[in-house]
Structure formats: structure tokens, C-alpha cells
PDB file of N, CA and C in Angstrom:
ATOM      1  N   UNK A   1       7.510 -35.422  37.334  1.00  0.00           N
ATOM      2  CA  UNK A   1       7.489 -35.988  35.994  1.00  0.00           C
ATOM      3  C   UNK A   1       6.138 -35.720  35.359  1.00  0.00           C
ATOM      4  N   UNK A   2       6.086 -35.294  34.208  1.00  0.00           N
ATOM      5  CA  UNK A   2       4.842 -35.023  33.571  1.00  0.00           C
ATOM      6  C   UNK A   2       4.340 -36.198  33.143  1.00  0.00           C
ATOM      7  N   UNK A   3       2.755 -35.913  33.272  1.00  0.00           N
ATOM      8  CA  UNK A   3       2.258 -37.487  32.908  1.00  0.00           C
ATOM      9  C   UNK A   3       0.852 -37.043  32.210  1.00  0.00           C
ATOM     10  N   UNK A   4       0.766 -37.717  30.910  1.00  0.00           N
ATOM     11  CA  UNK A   4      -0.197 -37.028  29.672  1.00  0.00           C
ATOM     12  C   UNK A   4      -1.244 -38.816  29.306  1.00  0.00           C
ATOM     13  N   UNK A   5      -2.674 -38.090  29.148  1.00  0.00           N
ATOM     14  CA  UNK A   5      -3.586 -38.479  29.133  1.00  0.00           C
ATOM     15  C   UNK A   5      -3.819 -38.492  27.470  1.00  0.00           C
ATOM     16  N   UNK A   6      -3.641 -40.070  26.876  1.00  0.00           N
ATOM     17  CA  UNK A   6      -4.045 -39.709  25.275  1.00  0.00           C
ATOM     18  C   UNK A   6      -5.128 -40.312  24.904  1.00  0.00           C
ATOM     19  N   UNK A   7      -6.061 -40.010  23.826  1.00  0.00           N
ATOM     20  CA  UNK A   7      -7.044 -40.992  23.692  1.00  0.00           C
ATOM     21  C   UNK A   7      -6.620 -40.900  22.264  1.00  0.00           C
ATOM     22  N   UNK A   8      -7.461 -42.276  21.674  1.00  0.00           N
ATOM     23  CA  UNK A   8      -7.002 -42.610  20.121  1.00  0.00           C
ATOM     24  C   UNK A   8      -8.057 -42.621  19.761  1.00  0.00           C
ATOM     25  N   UNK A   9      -8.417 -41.751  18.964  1.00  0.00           N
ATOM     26  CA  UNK A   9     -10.118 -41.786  18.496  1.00  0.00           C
ATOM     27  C   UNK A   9     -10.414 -42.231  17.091  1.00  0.00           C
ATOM     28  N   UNK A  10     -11.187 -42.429  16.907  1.00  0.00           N
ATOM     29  CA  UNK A  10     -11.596 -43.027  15.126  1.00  0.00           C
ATOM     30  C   UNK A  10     -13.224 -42.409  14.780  1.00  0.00           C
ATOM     31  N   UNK A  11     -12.477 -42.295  13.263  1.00  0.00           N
ATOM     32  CA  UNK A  11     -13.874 -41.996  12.802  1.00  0.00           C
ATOM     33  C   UNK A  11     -13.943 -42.905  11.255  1.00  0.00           C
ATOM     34  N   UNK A  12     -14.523 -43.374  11.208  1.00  0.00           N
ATOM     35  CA  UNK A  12     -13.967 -44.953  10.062  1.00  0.00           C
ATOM     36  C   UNK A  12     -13.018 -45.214  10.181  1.00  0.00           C
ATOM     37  N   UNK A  13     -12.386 -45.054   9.032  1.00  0.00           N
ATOM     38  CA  UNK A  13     -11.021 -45.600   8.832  1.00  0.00           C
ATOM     39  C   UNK A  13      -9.792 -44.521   9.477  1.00  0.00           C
ATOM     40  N   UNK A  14      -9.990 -43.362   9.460  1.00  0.00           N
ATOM     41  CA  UNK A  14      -9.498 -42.450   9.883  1.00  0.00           C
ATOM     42  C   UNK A  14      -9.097 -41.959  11.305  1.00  0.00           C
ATOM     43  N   UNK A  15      -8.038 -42.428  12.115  1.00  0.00           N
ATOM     44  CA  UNK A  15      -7.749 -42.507  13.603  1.00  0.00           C
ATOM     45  C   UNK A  15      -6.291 -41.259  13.942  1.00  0.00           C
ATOM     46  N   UNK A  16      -6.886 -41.167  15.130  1.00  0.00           N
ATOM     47  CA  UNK A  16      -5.890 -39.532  15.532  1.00  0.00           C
ATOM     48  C   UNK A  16      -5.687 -39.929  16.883  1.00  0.00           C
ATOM     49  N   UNK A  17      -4.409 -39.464  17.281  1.00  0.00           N
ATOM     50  CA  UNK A  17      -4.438 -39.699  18.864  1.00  0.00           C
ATOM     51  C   UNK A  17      -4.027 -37.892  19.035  1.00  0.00           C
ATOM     52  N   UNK A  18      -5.101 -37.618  20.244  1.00  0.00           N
ATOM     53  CA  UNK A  18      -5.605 -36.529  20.830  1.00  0.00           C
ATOM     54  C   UNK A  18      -5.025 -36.176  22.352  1.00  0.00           C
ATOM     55  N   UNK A  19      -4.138 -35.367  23.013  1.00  0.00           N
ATOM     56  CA  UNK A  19      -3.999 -34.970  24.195  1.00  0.00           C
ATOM     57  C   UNK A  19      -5.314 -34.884  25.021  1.00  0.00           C
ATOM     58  N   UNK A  20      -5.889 -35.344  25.843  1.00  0.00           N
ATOM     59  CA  UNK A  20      -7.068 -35.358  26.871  1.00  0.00           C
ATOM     60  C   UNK A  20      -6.241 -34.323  27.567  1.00  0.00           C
ATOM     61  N   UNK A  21      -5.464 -34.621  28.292  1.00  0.00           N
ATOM     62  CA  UNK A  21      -4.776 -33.339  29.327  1.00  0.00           C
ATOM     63  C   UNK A  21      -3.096 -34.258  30.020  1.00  0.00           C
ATOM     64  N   UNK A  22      -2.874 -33.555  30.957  1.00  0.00           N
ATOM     65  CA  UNK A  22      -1.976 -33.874  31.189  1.00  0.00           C
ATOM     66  C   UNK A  22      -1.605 -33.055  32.702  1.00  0.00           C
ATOM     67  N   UNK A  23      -1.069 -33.566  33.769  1.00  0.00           N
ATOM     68  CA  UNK A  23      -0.477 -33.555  35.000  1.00  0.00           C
ATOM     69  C   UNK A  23      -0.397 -31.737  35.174  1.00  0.00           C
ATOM     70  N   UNK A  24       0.217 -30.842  34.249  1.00  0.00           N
ATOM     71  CA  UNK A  24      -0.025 -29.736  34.340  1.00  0.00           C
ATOM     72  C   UNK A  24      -1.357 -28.651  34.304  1.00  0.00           C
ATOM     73  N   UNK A  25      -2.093 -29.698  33.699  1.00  0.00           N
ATOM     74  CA  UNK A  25      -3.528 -28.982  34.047  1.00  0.00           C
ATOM     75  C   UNK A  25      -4.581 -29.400  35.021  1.00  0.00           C
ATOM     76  N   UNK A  26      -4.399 -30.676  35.262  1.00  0.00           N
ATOM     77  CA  UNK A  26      -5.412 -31.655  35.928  1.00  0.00           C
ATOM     78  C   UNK A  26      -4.687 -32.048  37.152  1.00  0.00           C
ATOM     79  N   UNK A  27      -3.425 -31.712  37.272  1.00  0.00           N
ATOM     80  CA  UNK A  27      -2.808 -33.070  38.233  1.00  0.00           C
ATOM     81  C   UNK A  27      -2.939 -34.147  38.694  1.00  0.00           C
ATOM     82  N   UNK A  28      -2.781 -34.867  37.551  1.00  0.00           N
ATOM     83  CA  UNK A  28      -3.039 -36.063  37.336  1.00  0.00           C
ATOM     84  C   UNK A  28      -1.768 -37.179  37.567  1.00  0.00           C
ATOM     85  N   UNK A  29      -2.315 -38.053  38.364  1.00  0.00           N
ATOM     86  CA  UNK A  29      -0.476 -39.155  38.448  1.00  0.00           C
ATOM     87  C   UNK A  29      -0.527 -40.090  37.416  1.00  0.00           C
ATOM     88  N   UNK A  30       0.292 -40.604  37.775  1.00  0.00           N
ATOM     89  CA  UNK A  30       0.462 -42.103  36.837  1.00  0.00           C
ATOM     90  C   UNK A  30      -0.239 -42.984  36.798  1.00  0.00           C
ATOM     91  N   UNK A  31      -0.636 -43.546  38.111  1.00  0.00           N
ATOM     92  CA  UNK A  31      -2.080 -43.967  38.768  1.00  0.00           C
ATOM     93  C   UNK A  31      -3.273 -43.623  38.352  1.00  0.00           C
ATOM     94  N   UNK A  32      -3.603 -42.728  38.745  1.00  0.00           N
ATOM     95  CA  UNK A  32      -4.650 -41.822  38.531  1.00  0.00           C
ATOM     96  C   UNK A  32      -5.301 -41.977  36.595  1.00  0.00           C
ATOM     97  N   UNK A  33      -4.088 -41.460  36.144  1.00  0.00           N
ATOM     98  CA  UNK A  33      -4.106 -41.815  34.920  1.00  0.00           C
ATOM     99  C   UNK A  33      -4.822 -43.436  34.328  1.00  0.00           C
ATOM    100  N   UNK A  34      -3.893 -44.196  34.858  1.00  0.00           N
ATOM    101  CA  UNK A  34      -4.431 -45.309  34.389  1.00  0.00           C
ATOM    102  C   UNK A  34      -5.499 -46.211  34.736  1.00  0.00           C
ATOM    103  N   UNK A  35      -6.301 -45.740  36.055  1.00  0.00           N
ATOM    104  CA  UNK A  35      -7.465 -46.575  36.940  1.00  0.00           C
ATOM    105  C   UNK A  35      -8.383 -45.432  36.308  1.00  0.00           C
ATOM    106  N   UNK A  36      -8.361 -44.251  35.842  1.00  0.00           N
ATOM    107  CA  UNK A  36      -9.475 -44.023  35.922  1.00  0.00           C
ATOM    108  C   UNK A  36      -9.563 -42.459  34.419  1.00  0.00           C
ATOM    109  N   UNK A  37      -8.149 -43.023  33.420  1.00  0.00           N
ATOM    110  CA  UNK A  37      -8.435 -42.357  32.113  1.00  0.00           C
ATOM    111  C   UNK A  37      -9.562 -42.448  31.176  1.00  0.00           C
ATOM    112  N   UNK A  38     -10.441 -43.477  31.619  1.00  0.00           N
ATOM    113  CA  UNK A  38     -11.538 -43.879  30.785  1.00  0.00           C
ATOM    114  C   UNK A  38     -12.820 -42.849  31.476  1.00  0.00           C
ATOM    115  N   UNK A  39     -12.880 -42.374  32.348  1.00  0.00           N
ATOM    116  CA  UNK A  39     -13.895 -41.567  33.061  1.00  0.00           C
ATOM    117  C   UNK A  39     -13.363 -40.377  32.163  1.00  0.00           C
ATOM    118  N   UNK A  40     -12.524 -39.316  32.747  1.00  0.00           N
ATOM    119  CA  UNK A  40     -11.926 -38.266  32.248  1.00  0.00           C
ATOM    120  C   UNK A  40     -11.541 -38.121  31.070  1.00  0.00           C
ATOM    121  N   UNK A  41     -11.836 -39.523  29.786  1.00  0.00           N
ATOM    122  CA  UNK A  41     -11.817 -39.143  28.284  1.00  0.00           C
ATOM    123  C   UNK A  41     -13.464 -39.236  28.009  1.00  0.00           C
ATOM    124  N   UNK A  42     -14.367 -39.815  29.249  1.00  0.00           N
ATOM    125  CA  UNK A  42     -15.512 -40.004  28.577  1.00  0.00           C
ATOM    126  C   UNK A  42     -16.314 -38.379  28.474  1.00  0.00           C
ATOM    127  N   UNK A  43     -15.902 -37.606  29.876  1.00  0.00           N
ATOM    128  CA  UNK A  43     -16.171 -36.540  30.066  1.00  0.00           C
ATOM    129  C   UNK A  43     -15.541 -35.682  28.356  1.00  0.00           C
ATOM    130  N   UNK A  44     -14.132 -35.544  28.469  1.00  0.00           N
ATOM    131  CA  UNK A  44     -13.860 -34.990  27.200  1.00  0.00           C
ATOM    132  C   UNK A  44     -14.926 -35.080  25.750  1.00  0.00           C
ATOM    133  N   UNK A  45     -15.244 -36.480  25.700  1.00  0.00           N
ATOM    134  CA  UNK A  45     -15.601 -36.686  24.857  1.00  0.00           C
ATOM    135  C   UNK A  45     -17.011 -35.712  24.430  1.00  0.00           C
ATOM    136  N   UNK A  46     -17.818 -36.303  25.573  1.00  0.00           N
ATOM    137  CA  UNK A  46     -18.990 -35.223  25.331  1.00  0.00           C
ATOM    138  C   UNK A  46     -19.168 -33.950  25.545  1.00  0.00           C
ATOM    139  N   UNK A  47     -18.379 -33.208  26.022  1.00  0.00           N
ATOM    140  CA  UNK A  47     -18.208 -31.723  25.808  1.00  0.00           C
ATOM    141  C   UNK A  47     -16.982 -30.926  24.883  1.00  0.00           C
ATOM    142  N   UNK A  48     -16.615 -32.633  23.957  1.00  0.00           N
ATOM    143  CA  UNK A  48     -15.693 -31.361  22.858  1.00  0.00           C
ATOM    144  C   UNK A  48     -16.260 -31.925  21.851  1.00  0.00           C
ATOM    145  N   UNK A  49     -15.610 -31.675  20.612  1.00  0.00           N
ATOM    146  CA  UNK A  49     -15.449 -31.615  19.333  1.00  0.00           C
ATOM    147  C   UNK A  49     -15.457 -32.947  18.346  1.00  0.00           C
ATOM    148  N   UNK A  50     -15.385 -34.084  19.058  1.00  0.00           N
ATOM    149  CA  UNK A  50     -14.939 -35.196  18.709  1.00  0.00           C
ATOM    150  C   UNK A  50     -16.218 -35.991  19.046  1.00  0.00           C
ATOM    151  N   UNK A  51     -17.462 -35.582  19.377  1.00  0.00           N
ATOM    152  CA  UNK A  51     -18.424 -36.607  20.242  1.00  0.00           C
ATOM    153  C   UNK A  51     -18.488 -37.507  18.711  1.00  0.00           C
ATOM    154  N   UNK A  52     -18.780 -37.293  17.798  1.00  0.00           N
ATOM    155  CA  UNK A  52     -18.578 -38.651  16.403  1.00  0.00           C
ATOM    156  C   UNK A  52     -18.223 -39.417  16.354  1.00  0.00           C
ATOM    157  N   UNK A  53     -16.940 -39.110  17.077  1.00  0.00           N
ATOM    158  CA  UNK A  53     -15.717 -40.133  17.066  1.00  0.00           C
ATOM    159  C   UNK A  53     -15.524 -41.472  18.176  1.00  0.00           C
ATOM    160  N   UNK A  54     -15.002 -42.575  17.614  1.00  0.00           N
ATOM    161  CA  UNK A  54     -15.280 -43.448  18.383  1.00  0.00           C
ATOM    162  C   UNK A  54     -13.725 -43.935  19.371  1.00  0.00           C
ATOM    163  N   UNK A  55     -14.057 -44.275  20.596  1.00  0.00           N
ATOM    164  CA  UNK A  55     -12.764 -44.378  21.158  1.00  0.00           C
ATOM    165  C   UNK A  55     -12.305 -45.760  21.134  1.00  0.00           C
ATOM    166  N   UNK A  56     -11.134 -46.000  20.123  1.00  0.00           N
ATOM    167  CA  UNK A  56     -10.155 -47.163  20.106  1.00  0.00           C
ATOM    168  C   UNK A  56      -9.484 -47.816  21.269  1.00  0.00           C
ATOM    169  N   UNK A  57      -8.941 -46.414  21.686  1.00  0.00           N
ATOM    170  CA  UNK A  57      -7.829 -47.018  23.339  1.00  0.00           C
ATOM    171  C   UNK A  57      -7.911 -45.776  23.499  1.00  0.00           C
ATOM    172  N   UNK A  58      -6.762 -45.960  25.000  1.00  0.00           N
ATOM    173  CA  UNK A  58      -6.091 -44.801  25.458  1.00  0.00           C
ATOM    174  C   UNK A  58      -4.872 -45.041  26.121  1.00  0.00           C
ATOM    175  N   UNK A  59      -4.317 -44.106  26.509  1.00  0.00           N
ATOM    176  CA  UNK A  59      -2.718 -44.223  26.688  1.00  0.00           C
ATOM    177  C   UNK A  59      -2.279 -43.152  27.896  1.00  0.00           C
ATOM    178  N   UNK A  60      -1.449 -43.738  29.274  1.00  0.00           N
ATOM    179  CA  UNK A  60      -0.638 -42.458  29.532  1.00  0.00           C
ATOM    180  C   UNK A  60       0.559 -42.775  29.805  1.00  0.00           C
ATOM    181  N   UNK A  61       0.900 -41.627  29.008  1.00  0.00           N
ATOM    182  CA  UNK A  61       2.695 -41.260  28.504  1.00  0.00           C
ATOM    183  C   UNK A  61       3.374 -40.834  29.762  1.00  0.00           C
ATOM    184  N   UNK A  62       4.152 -41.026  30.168  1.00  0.00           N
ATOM    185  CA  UNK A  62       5.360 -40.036  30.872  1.00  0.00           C
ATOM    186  C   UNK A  62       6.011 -39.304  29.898  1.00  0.00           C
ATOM    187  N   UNK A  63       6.047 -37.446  30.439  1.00  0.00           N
ATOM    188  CA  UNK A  63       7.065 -36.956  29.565  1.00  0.00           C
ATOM    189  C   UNK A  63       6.045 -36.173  28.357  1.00  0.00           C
ATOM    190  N   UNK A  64       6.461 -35.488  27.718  1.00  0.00           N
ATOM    191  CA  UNK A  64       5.582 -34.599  26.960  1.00  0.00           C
ATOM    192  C   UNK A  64       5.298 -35.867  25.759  1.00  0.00           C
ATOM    193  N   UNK A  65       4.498 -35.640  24.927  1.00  0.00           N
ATOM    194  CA  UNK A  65       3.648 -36.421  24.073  1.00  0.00           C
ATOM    195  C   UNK A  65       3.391 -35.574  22.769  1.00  0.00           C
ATOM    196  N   UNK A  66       4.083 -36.028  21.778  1.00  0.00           N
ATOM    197  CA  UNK A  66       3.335 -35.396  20.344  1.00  0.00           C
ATOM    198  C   UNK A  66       2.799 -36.348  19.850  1.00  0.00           C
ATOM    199  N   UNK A  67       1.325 -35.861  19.520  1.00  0.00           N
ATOM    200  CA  UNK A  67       0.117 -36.681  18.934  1.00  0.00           C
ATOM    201  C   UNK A  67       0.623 -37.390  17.293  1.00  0.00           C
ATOM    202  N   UNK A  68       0.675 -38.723  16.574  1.00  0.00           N
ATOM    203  CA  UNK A  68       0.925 -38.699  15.326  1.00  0.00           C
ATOM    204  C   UNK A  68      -0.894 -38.587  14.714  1.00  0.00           C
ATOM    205  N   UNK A  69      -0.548 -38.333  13.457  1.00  0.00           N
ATOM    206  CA  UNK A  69      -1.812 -38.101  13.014  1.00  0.00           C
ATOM    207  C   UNK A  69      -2.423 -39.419  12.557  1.00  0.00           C
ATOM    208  N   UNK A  70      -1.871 -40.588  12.268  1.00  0.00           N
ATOM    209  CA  UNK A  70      -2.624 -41.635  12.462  1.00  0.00           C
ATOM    210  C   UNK A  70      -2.059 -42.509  13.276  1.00  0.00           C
ATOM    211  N   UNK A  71      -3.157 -42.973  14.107  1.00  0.00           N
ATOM    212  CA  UNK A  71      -2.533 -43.974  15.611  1.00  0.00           C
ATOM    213  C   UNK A  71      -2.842 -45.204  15.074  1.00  0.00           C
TER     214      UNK A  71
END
């Protein structure tokens, strides 16, 4: 079962939820996911695109995941 890593990021008022990764790249469980998604979005955070942005939550999905553009 695929299992996807989301973070919900904000930048004011303006919030996006973002794929971190997911079981096919990381092999990541369900578990895994949830004890310790806050390490592996903090990493994301500072080596992508988003370091501005502030993290709201996070989420992992079973099953593929389309991001909405405001979370």
C-alpha cells in the first residue's frame, strides 16, 4: 500500500499542501510516517524551495495523494 508524506505549509495567509515523498521513494511505512514525519519534513524544508514557509501540520495519506492548493 502506498503511503505519502504531506506537509501543509503557509506563507501568511496563503497555505499549500506539498508531497514530502512517499513509500516509493523513501520506503517509508505508516509508522514510520507518523513517529517521525516531522524530522523528514524538517530536512525537506531546509534544502528546498519553501524554507519561508511556515509549517501548519502534516499528514500521511494511504494511497496516492493530490495536493489541493489551499489546505
Amino acid at each position: 500500500m502506498l503511503v505519502t508524506l504531506v506537509a501543509i505549509l503557509c506563507n501568511g495567509q496563503l497555505c499549500l499542501e506539498k508531497v514530502v515523498t512517499n513509500n516509493e521513494q523513501s520506503g517509508i511505512t505508516m509508522a514510520a510516517c507518523q513517529v517521525n514525519g516531522q524530522i523528514g519534513i524538517a530536512d525537506w524544508l531546509a534544502n528546498g524551495p519553501y524554507q519561508e514557509w511556515k509549517l501548519k501540520g502534516y499528514k500521511c495519506v494511504l494511497g496516492k495523494f493530490t495536493p489541493k492548493h489551499d489546505a
